[in-house]
PDB file of N, CA and C in Angstrom:
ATOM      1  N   UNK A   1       0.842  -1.188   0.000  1.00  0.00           N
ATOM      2  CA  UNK A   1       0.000   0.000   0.000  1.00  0.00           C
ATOM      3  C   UNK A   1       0.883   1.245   0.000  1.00  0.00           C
ATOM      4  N   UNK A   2       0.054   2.364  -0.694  1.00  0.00           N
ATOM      5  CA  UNK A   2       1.060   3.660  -0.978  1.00  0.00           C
ATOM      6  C   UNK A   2       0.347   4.578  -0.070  1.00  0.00           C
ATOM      7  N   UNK A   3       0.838   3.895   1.130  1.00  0.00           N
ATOM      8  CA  UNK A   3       0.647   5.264   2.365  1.00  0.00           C
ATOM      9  C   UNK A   3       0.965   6.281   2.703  1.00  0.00           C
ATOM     10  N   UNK A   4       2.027   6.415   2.094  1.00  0.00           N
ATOM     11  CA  UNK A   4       3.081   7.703   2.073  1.00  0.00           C
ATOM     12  C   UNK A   4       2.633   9.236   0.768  1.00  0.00           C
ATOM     13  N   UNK A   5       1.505   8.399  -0.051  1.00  0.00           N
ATOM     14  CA  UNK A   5       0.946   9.559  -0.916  1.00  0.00           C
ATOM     15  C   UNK A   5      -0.138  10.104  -0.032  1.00  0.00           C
ATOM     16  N   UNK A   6      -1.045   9.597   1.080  1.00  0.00           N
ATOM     17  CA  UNK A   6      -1.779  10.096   1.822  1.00  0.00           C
ATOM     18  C   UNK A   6      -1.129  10.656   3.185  1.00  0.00           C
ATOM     19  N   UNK A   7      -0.268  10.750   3.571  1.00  0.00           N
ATOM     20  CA  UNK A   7      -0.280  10.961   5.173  1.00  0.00           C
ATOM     21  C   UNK A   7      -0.452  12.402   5.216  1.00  0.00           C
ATOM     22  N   UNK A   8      -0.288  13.210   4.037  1.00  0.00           N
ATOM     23  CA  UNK A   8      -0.109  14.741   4.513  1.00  0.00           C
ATOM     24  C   UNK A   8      -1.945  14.978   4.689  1.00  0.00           C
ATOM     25  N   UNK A   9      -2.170  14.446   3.639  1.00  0.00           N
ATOM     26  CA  UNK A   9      -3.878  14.745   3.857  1.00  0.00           C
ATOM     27  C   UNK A   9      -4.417  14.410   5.202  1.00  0.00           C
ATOM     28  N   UNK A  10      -3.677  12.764   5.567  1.00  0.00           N
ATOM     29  CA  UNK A  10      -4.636  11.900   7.086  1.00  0.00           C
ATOM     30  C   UNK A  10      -3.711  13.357   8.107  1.00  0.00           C
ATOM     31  N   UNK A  11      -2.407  13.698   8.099  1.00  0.00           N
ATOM     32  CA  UNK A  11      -2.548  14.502   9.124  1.00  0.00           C
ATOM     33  C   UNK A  11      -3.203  15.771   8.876  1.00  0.00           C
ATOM     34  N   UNK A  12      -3.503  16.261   8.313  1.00  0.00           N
ATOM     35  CA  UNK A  12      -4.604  17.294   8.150  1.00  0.00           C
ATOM     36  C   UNK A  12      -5.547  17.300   9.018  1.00  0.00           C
ATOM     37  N   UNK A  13      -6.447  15.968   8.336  1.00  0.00           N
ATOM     38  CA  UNK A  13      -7.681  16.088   9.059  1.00  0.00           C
ATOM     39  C   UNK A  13      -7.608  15.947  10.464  1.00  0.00           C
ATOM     40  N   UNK A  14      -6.144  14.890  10.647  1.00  0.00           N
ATOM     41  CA  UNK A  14      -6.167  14.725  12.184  1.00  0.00           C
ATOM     42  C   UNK A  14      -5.952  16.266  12.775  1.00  0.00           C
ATOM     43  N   UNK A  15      -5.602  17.033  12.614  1.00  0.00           N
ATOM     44  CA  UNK A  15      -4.897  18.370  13.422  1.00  0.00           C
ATOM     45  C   UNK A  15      -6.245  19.334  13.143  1.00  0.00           C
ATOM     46  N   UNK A  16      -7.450  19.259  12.075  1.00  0.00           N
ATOM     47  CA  UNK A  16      -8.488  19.775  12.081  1.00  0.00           C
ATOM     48  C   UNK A  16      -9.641  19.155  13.014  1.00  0.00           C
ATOM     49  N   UNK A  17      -9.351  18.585  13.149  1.00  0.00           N
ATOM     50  CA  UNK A  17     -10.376  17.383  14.022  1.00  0.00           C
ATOM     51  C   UNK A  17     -10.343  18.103  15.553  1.00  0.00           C
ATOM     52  N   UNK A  18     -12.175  18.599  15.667  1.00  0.00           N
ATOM     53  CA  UNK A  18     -12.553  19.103  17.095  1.00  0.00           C
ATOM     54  C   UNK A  18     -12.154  18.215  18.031  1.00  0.00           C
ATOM     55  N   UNK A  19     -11.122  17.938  19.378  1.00  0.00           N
ATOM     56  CA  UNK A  19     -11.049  17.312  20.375  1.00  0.00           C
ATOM     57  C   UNK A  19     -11.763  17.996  21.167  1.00  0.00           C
ATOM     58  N   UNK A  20     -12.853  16.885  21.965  1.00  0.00           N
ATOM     59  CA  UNK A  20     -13.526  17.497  22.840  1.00  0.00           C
ATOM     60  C   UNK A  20     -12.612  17.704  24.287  1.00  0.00           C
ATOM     61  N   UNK A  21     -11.644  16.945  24.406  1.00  0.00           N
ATOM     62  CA  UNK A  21     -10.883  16.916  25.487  1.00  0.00           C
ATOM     63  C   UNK A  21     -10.260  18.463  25.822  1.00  0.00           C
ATOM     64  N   UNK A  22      -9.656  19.509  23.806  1.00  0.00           N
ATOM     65  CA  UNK A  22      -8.578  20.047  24.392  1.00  0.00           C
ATOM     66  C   UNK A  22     -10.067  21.097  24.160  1.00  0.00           C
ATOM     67  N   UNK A  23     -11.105  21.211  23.577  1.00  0.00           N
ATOM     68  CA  UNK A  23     -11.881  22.127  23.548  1.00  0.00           C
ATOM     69  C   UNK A  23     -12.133  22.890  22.052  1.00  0.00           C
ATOM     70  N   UNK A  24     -10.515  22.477  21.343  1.00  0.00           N
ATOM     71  CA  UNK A  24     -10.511  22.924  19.967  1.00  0.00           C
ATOM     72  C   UNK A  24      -9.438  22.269  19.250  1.00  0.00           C
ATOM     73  N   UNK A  25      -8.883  22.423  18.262  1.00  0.00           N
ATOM     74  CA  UNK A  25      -8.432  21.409  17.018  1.00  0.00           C
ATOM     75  C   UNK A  25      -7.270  21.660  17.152  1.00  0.00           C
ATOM     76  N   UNK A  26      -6.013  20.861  17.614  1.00  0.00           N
ATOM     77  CA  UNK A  26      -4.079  21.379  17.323  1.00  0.00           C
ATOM     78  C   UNK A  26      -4.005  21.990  16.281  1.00  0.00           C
ATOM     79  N   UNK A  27      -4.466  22.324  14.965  1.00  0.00           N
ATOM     80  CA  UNK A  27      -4.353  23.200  14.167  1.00  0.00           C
ATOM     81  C   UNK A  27      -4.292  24.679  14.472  1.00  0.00           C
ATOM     82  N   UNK A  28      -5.316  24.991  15.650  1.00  0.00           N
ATOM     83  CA  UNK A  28      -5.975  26.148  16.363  1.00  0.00           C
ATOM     84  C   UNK A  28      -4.334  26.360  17.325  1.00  0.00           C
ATOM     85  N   UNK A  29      -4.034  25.209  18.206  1.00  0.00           N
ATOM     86  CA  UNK A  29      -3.288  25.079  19.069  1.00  0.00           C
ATOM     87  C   UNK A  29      -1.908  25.499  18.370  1.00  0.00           C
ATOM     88  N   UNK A  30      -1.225  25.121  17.332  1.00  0.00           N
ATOM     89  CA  UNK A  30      -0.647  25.408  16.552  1.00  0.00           C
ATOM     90  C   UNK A  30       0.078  26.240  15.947  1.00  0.00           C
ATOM     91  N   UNK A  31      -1.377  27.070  15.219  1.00  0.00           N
ATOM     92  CA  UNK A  31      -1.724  28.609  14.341  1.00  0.00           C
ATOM     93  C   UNK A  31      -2.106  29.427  14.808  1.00  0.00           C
ATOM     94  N   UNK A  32      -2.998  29.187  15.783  1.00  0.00           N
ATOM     95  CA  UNK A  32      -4.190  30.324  16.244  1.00  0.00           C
ATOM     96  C   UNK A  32      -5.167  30.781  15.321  1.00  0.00           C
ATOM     97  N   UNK A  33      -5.158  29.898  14.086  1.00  0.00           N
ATOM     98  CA  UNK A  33      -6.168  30.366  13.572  1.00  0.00           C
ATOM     99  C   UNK A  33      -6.877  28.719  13.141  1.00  0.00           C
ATOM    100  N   UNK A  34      -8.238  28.866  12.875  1.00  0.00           N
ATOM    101  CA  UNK A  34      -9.167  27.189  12.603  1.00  0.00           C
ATOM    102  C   UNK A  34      -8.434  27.288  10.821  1.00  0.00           C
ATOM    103  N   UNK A  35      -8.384  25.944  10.718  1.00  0.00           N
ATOM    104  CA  UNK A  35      -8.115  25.523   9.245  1.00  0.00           C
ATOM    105  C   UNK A  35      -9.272  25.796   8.505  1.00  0.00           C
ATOM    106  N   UNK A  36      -9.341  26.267   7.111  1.00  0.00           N
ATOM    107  CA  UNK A  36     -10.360  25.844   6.299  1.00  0.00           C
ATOM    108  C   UNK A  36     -10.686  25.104   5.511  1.00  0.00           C
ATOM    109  N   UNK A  37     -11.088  24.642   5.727  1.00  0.00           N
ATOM    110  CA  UNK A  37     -11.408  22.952   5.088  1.00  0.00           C
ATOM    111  C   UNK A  37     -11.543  23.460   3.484  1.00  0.00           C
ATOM    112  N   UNK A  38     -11.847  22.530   2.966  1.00  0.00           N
ATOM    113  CA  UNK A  38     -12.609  22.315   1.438  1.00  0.00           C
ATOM    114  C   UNK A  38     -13.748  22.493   1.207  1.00  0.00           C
ATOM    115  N   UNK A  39     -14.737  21.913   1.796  1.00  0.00           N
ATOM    116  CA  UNK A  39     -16.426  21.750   2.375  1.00  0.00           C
ATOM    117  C   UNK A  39     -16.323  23.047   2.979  1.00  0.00           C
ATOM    118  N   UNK A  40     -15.731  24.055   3.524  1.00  0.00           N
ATOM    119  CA  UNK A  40     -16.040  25.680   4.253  1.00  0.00           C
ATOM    120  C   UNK A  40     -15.708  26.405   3.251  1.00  0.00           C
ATOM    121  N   UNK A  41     -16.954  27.453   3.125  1.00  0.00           N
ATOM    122  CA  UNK A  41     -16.729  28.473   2.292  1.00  0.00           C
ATOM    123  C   UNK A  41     -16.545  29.986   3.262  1.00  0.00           C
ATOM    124  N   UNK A  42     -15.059  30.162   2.418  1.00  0.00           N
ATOM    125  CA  UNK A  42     -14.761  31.463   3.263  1.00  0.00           C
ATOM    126  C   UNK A  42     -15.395  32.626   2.650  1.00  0.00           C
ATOM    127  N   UNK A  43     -16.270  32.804   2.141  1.00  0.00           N
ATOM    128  CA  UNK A  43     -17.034  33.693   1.797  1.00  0.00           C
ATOM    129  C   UNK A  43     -18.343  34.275   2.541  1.00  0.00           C
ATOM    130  N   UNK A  44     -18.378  35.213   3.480  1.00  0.00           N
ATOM    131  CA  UNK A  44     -19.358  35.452   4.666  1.00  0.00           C
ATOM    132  C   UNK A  44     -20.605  35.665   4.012  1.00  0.00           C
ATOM    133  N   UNK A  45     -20.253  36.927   3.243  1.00  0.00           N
ATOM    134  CA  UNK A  45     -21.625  37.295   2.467  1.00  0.00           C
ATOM    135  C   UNK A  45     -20.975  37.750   1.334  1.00  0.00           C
ATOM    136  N   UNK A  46     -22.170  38.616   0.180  1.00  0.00           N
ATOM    137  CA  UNK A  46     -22.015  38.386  -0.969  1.00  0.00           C
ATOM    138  C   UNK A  46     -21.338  39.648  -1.211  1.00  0.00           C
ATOM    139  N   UNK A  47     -20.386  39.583  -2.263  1.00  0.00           N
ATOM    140  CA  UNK A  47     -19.751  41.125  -2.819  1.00  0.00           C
ATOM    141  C   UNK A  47     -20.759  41.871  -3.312  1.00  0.00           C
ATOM    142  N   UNK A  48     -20.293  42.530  -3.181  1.00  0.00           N
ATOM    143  CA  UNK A  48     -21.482  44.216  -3.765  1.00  0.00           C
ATOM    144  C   UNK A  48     -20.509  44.322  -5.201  1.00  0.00           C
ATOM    145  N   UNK A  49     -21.246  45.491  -5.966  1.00  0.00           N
ATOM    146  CA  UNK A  49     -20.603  45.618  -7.285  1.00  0.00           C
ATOM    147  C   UNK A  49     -19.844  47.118  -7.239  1.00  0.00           C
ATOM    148  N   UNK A  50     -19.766  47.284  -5.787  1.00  0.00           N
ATOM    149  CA  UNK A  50     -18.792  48.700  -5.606  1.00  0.00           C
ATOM    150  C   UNK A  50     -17.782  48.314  -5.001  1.00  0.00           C
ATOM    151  N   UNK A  51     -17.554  47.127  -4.150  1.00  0.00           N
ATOM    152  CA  UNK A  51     -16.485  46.401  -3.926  1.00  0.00           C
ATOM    153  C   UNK A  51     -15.666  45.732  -5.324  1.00  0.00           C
ATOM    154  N   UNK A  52     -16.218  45.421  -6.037  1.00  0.00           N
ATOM    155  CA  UNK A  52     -15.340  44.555  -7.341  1.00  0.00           C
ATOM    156  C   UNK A  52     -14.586  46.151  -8.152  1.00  0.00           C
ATOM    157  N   UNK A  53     -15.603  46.795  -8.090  1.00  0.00           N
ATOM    158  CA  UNK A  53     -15.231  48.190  -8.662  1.00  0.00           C
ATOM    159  C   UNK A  53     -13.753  49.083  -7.900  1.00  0.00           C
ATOM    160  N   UNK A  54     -13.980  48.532  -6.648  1.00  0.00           N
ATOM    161  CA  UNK A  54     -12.894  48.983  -5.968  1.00  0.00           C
ATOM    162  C   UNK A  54     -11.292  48.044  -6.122  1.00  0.00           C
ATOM    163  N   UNK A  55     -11.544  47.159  -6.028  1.00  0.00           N
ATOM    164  CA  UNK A  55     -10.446  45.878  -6.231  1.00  0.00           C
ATOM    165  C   UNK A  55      -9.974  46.318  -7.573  1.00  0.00           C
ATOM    166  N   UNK A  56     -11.096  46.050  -8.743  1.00  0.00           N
ATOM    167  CA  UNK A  56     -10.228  45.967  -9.967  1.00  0.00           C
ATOM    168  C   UNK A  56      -9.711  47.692 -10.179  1.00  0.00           C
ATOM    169  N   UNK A  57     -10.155  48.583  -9.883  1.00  0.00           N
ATOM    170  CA  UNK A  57      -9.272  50.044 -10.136  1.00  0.00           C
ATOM    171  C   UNK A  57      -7.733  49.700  -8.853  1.00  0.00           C
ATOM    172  N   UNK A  58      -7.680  48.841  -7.658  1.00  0.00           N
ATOM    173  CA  UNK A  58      -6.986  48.926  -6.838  1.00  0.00           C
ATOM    174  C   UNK A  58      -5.762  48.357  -7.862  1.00  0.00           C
ATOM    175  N   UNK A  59      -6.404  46.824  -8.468  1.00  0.00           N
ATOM    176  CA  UNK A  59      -5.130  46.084  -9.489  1.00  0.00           C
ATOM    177  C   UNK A  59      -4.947  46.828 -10.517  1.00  0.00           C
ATOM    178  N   UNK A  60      -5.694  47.774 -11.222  1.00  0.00           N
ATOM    179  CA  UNK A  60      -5.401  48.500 -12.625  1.00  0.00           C
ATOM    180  C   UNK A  60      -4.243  49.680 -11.934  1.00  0.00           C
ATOM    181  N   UNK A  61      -4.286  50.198 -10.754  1.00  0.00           N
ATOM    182  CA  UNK A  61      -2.925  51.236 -10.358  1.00  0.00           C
ATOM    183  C   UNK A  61      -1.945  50.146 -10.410  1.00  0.00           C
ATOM    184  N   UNK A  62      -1.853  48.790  -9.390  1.00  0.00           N
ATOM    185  CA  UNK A  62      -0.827  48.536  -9.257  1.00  0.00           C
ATOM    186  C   UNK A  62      -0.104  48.115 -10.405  1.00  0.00           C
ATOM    187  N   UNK A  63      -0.881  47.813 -11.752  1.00  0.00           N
ATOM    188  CA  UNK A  63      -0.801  46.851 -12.542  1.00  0.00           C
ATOM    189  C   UNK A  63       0.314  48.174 -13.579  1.00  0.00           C
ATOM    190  N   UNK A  64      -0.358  49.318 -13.437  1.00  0.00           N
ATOM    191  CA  UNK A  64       0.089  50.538 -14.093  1.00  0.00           C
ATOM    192  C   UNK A  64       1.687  50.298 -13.339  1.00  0.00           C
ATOM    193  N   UNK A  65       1.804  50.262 -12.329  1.00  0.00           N
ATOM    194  CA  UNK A  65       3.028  50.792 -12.019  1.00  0.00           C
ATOM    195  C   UNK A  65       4.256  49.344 -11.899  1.00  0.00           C
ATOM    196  N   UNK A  66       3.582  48.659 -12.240  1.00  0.00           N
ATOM    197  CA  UNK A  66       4.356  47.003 -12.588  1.00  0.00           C
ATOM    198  C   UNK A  66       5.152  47.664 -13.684  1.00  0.00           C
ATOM    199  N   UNK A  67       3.898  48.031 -14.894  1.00  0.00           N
ATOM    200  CA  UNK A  67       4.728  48.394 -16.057  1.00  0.00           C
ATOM    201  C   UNK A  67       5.656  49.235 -16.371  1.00  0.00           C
ATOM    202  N   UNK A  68       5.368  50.476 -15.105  1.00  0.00           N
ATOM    203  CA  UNK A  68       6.516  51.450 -15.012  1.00  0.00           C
ATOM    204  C   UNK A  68       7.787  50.595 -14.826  1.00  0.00           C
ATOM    205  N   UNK A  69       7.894  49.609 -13.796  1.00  0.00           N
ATOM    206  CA  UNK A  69       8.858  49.161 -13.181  1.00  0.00           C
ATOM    207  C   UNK A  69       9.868  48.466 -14.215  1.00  0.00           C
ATOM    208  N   UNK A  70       8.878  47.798 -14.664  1.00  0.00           N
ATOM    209  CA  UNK A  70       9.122  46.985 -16.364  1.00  0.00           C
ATOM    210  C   UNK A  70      10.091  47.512 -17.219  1.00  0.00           C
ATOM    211  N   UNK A  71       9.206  48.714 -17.560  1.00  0.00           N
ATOM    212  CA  UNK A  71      10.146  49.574 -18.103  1.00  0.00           C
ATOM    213  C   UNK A  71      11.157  50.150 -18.072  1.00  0.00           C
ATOM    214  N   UNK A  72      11.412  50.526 -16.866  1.00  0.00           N
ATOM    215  CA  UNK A  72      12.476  51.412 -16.452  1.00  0.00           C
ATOM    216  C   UNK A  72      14.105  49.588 -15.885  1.00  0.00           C
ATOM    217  N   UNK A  73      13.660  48.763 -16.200  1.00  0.00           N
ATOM    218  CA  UNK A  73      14.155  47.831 -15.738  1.00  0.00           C
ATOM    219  C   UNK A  73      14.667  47.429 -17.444  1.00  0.00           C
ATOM    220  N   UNK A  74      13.910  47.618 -18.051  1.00  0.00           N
ATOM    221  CA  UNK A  74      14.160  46.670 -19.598  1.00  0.00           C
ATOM    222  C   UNK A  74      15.643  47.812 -20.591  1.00  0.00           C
ATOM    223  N   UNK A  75      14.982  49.466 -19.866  1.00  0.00           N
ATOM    224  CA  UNK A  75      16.460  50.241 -19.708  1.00  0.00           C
ATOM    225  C   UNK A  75      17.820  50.042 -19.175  1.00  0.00           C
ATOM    226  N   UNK A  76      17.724  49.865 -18.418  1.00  0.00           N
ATOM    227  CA  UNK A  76      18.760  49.368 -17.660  1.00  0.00           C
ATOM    228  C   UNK A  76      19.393  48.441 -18.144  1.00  0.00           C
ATOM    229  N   UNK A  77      18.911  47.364 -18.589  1.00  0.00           N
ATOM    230  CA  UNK A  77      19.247  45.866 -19.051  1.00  0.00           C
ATOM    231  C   UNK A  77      19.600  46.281 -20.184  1.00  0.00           C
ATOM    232  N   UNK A  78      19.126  47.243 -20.945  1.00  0.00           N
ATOM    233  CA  UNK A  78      19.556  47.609 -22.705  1.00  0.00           C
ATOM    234  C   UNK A  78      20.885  48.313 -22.465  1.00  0.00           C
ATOM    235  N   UNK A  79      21.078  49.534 -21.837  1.00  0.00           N
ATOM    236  CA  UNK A  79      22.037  49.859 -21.209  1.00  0.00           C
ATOM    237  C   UNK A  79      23.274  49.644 -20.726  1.00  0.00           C
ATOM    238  N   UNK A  80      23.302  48.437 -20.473  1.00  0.00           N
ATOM    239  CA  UNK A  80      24.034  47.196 -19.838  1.00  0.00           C
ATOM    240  C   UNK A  80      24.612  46.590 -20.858  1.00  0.00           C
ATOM    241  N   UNK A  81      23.799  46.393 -21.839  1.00  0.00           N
ATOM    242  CA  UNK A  81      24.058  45.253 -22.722  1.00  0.00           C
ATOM    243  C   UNK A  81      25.233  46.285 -23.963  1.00  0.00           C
ATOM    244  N   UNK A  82      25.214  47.357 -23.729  1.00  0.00           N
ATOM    245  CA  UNK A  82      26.178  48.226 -24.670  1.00  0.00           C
ATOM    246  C   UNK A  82      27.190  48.340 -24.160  1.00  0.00           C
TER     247      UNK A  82
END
């Protein structure tokens, strides 16, 4: 048997697994924070369409200034290369 392709998963669940003894899961004990499973959706409630509006103008600045970086980097390297 190929036990060794499962153990990271079996300890998973073991370290997610509520002990009633310690009160909460060695994952908790651990991290300080609960694992999220697969089956848990970390999604509380639903996005609004002024939140998405906010995110994607947040990635279109950073995304702007990637390319600055880009640029001023692809100089350098041309620069270099003379």
């Amino acid at each position: 048997m190929n036990w060794n392709i499962y153990i990271h998963q079996a300890l998973f669940a073991f370290h997610a697994y509520l002990h009633s003894r310690l009160g909460t899961t060695p994952f908790y004990l651990q991290y300080r924070v609960e694992p999220i499973l697969p089956s848990t959706s970390i999604v509380s409630k639903s996005v609004t369409q002024v939140e998405i509006t906010e995110v994607a103008k947040h990635c279109q600045k950073h995304v702007l200034i990637l390319e600055k970086y880009r640029f001023d980097m692809q100089d350098k390297y041309y620069k270099a290369m003379k």
